[in-house]
C-alpha atoms as a PDB file:
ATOM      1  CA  UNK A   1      44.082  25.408  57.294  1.00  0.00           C
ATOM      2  CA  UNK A   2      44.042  22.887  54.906  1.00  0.00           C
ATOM      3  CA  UNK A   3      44.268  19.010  55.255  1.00  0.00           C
ATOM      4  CA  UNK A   4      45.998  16.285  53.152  1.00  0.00           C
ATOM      5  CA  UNK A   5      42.451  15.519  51.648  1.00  0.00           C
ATOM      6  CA  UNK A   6      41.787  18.578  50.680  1.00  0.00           C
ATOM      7  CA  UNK A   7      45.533  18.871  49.320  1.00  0.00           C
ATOM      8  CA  UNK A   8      44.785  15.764  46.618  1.00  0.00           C
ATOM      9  CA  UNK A   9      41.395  16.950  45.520  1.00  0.00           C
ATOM     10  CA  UNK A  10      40.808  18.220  42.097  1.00  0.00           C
ATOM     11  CA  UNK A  11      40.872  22.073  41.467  1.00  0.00           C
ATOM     12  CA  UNK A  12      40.650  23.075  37.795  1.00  0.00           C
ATOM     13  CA  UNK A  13      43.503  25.498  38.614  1.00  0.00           C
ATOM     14  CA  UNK A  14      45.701  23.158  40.171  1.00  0.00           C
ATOM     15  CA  UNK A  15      47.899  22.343  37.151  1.00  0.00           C
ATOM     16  CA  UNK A  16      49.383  18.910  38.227  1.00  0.00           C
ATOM     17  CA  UNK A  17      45.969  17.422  38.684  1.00  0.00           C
ATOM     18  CA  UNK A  18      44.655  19.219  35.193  1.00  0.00           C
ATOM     19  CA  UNK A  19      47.352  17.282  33.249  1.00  0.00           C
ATOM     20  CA  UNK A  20      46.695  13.984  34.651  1.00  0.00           C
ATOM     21  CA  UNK A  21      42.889  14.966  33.914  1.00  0.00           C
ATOM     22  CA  UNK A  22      43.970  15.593  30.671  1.00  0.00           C
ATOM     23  CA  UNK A  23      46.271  12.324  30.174  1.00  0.00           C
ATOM     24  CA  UNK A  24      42.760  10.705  31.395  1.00  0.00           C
ATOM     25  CA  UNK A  25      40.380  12.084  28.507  1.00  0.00           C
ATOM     26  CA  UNK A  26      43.142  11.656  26.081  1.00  0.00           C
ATOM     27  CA  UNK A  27      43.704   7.801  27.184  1.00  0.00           C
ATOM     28  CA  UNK A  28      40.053   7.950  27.367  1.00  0.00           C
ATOM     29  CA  UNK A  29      39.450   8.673  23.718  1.00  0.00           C
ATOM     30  CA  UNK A  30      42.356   6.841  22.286  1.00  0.00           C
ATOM     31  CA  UNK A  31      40.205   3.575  23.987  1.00  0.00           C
ATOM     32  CA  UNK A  32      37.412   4.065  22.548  1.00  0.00           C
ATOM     33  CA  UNK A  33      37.904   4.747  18.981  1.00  0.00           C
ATOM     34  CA  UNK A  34      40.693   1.899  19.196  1.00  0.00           C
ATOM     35  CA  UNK A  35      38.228  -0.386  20.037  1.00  0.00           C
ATOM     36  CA  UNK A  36      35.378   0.448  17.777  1.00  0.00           C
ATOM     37  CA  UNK A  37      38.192   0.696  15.066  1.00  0.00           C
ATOM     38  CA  UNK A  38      40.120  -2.158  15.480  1.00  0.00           C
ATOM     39  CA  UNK A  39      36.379  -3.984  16.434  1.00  0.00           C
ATOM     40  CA  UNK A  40      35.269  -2.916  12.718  1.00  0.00           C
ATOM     41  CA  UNK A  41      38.272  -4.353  11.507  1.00  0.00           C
ATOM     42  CA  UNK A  42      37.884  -7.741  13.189  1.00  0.00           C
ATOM     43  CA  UNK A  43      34.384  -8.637  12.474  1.00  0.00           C
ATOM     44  CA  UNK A  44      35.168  -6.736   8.667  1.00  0.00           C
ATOM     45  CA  UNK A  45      38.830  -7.861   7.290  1.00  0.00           C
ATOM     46  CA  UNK A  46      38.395  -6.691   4.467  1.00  0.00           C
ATOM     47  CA  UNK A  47      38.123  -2.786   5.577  1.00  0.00           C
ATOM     48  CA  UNK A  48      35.178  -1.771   3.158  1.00  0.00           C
ATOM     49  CA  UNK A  49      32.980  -1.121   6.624  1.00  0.00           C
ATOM     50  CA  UNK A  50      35.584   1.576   7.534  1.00  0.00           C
ATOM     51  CA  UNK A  51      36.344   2.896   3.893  1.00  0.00           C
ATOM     52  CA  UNK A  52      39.829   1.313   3.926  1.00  0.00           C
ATOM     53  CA  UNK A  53      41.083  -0.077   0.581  1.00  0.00           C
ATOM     54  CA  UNK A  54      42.480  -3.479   0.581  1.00  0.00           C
ATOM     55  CA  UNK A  55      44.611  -2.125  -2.447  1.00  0.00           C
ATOM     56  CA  UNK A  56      46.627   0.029   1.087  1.00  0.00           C
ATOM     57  CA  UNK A  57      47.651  -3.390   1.876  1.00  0.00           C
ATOM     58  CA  UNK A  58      49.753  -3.980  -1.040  1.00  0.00           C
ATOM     59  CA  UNK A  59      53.794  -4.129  -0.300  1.00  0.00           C
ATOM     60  CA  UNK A  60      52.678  -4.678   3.778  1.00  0.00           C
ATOM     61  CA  UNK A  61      53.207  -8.101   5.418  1.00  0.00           C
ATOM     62  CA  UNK A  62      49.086  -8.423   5.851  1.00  0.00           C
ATOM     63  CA  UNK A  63      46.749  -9.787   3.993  1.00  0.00           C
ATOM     64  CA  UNK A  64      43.633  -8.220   5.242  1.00  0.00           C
ATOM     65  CA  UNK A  65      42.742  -6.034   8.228  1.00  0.00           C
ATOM     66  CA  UNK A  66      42.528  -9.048  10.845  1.00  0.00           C
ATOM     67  CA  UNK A  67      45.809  -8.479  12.312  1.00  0.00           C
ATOM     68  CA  UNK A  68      46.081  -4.525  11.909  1.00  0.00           C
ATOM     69  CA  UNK A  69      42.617  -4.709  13.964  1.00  0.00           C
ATOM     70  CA  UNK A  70      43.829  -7.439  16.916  1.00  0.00           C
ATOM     71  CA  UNK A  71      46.777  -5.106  17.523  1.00  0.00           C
ATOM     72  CA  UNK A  72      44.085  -1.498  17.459  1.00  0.00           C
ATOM     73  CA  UNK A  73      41.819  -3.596  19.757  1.00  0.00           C
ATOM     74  CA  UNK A  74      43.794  -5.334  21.878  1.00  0.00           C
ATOM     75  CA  UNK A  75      46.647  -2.966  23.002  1.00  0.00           C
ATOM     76  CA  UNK A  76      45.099   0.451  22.232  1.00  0.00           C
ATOM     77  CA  UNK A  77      41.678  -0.376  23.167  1.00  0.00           C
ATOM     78  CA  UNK A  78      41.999  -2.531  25.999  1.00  0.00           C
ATOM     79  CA  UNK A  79      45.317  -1.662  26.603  1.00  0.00           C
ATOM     80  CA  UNK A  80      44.201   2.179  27.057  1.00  0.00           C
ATOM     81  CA  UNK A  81      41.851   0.886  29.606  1.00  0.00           C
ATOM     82  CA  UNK A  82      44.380  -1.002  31.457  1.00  0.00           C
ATOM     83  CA  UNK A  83      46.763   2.342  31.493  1.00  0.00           C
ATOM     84  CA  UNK A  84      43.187   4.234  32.694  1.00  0.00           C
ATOM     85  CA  UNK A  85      43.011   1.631  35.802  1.00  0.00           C
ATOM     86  CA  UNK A  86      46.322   1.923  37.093  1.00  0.00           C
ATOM     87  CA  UNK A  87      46.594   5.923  36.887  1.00  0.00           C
ATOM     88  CA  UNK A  88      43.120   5.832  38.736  1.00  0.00           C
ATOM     89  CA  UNK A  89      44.173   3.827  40.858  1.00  0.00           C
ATOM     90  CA  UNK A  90      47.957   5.058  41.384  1.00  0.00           C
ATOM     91  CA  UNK A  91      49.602   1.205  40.834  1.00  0.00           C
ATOM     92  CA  UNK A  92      53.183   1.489  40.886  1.00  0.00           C
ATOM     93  CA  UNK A  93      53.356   0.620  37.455  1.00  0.00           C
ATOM     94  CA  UNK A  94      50.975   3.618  36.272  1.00  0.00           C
ATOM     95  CA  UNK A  95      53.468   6.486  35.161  1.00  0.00           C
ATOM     96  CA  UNK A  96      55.217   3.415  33.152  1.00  0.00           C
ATOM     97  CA  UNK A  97      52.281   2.706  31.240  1.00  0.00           C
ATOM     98  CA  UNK A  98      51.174   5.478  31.063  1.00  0.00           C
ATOM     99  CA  UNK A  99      54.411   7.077  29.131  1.00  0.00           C
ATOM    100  CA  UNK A 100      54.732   3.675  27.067  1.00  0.00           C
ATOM    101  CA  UNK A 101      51.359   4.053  25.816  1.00  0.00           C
ATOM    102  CA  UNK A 102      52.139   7.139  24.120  1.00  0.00           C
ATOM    103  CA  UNK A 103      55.576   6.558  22.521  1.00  0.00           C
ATOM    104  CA  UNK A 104      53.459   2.880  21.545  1.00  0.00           C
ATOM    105  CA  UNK A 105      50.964   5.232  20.218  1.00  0.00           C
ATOM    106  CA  UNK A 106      53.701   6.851  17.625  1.00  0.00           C
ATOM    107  CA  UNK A 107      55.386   4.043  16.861  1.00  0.00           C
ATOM    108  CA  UNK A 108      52.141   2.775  15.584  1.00  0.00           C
ATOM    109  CA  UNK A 109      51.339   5.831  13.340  1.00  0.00           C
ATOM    110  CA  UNK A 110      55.232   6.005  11.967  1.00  0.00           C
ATOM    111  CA  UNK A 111      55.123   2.335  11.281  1.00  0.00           C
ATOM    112  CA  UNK A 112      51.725   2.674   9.501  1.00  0.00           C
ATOM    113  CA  UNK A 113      52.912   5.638   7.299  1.00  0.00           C
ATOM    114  CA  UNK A 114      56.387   3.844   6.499  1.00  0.00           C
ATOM    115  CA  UNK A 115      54.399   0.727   5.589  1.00  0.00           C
ATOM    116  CA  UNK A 116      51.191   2.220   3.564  1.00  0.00           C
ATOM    117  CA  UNK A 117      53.849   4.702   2.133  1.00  0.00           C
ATOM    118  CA  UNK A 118      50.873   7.328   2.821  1.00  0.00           C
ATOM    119  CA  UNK A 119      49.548   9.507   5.055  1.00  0.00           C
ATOM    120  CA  UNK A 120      46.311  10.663   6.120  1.00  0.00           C
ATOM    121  CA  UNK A 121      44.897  13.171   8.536  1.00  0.00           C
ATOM    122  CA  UNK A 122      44.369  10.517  11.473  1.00  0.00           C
ATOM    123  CA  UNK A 123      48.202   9.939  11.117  1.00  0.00           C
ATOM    124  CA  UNK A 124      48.057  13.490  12.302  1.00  0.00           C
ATOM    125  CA  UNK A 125      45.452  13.281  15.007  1.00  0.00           C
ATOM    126  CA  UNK A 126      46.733   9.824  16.677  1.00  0.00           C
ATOM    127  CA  UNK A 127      50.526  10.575  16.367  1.00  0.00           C
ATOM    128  CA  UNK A 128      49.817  14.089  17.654  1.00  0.00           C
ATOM    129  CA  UNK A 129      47.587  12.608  20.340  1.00  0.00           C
ATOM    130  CA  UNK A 130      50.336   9.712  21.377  1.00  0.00           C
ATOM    131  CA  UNK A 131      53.099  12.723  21.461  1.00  0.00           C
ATOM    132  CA  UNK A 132      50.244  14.502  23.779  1.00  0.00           C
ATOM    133  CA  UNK A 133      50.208  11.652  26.044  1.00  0.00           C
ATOM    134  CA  UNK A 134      53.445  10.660  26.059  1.00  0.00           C
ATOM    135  CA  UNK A 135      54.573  14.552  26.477  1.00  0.00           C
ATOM    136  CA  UNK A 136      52.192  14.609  29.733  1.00  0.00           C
ATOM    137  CA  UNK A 137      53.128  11.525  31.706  1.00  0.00           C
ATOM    138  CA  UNK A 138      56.327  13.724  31.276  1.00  0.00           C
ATOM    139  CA  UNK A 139      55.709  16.548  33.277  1.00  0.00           C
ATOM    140  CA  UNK A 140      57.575  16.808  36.469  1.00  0.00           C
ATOM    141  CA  UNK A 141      53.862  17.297  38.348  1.00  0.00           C
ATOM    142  CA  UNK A 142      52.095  13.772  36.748  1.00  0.00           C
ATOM    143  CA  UNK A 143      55.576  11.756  37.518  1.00  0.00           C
ATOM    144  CA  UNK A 144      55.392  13.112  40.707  1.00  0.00           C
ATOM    145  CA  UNK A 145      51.283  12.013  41.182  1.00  0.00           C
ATOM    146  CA  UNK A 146      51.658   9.003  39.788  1.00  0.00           C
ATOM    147  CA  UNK A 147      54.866   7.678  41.280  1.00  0.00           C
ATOM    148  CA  UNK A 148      53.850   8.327  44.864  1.00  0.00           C
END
């Protein structure tokens, strides 16, 4: 017989728990790299520490990196932390957040191809990685875990 603790606790098989686990790594990563990203870009405007032409700023509303970097640090990188809290800690607000932060995530990389007019293979990696997230908090199973 099995209890209601035993119910909730992790099983690499158990499919609803390996998505969240999944959401969690992903959210994770996308924290990380945001910060030391959009970090680099705050304490370096100009982008040469992270190989970024100024001359990819041209036709954009910014002058420099400064802004570009607030936004990667502060809602990515902290943000991504702040998603990570409340789907550890089930708040009601969790699935929310957690779904917003990966439609955010694409809205980013579309509005960053539209206005560099370019694309590179991160585009790929963090717009693929926000659909990932976004297409998790999704499933029937993590809605379920996260609302309660």
């Amino acid at each position: 017989m099995t209890t209601a603790t035993e119910e909730r606790r992790f099983r690499p098989t158990d499919s609803r728990r390996l998505a969240l686990w999944l959401y969690v790594v992903g959210a994770f990563g996308l924290g990380v790299t945001a910060l030391f990203g959009g970090g680099n870009l705050l304490f370096d405007p100009s982008g040469s520490r992270m190989n970024m032409p100024a001359e990819w700023l041209v036709g954009t509303p910014f002058p420099d990196y400064f802004l570009p970097g607030l936004f990667l640090f502060t809602v990515f990188g902290v943000g991504s932390f702040a998603v990570l809290y409340g789907v550890v800690r089930r708040r009601v607000w969790a699935w929310h957040a957690a779904l917003g932060l990966g439609i955010l995530l694409v809205g980013w990389i579309l509005a960053q191809m539209y206005l560099l007019q370019m694309v590179n293979v991160l585009h790929f990696v963090y717009g693929g990685l926000g659909l990932l997230l976004a297409g998790l908090a999704l499933l029937p199973s993590v809605r379920t875990e996260l609302r309660g």
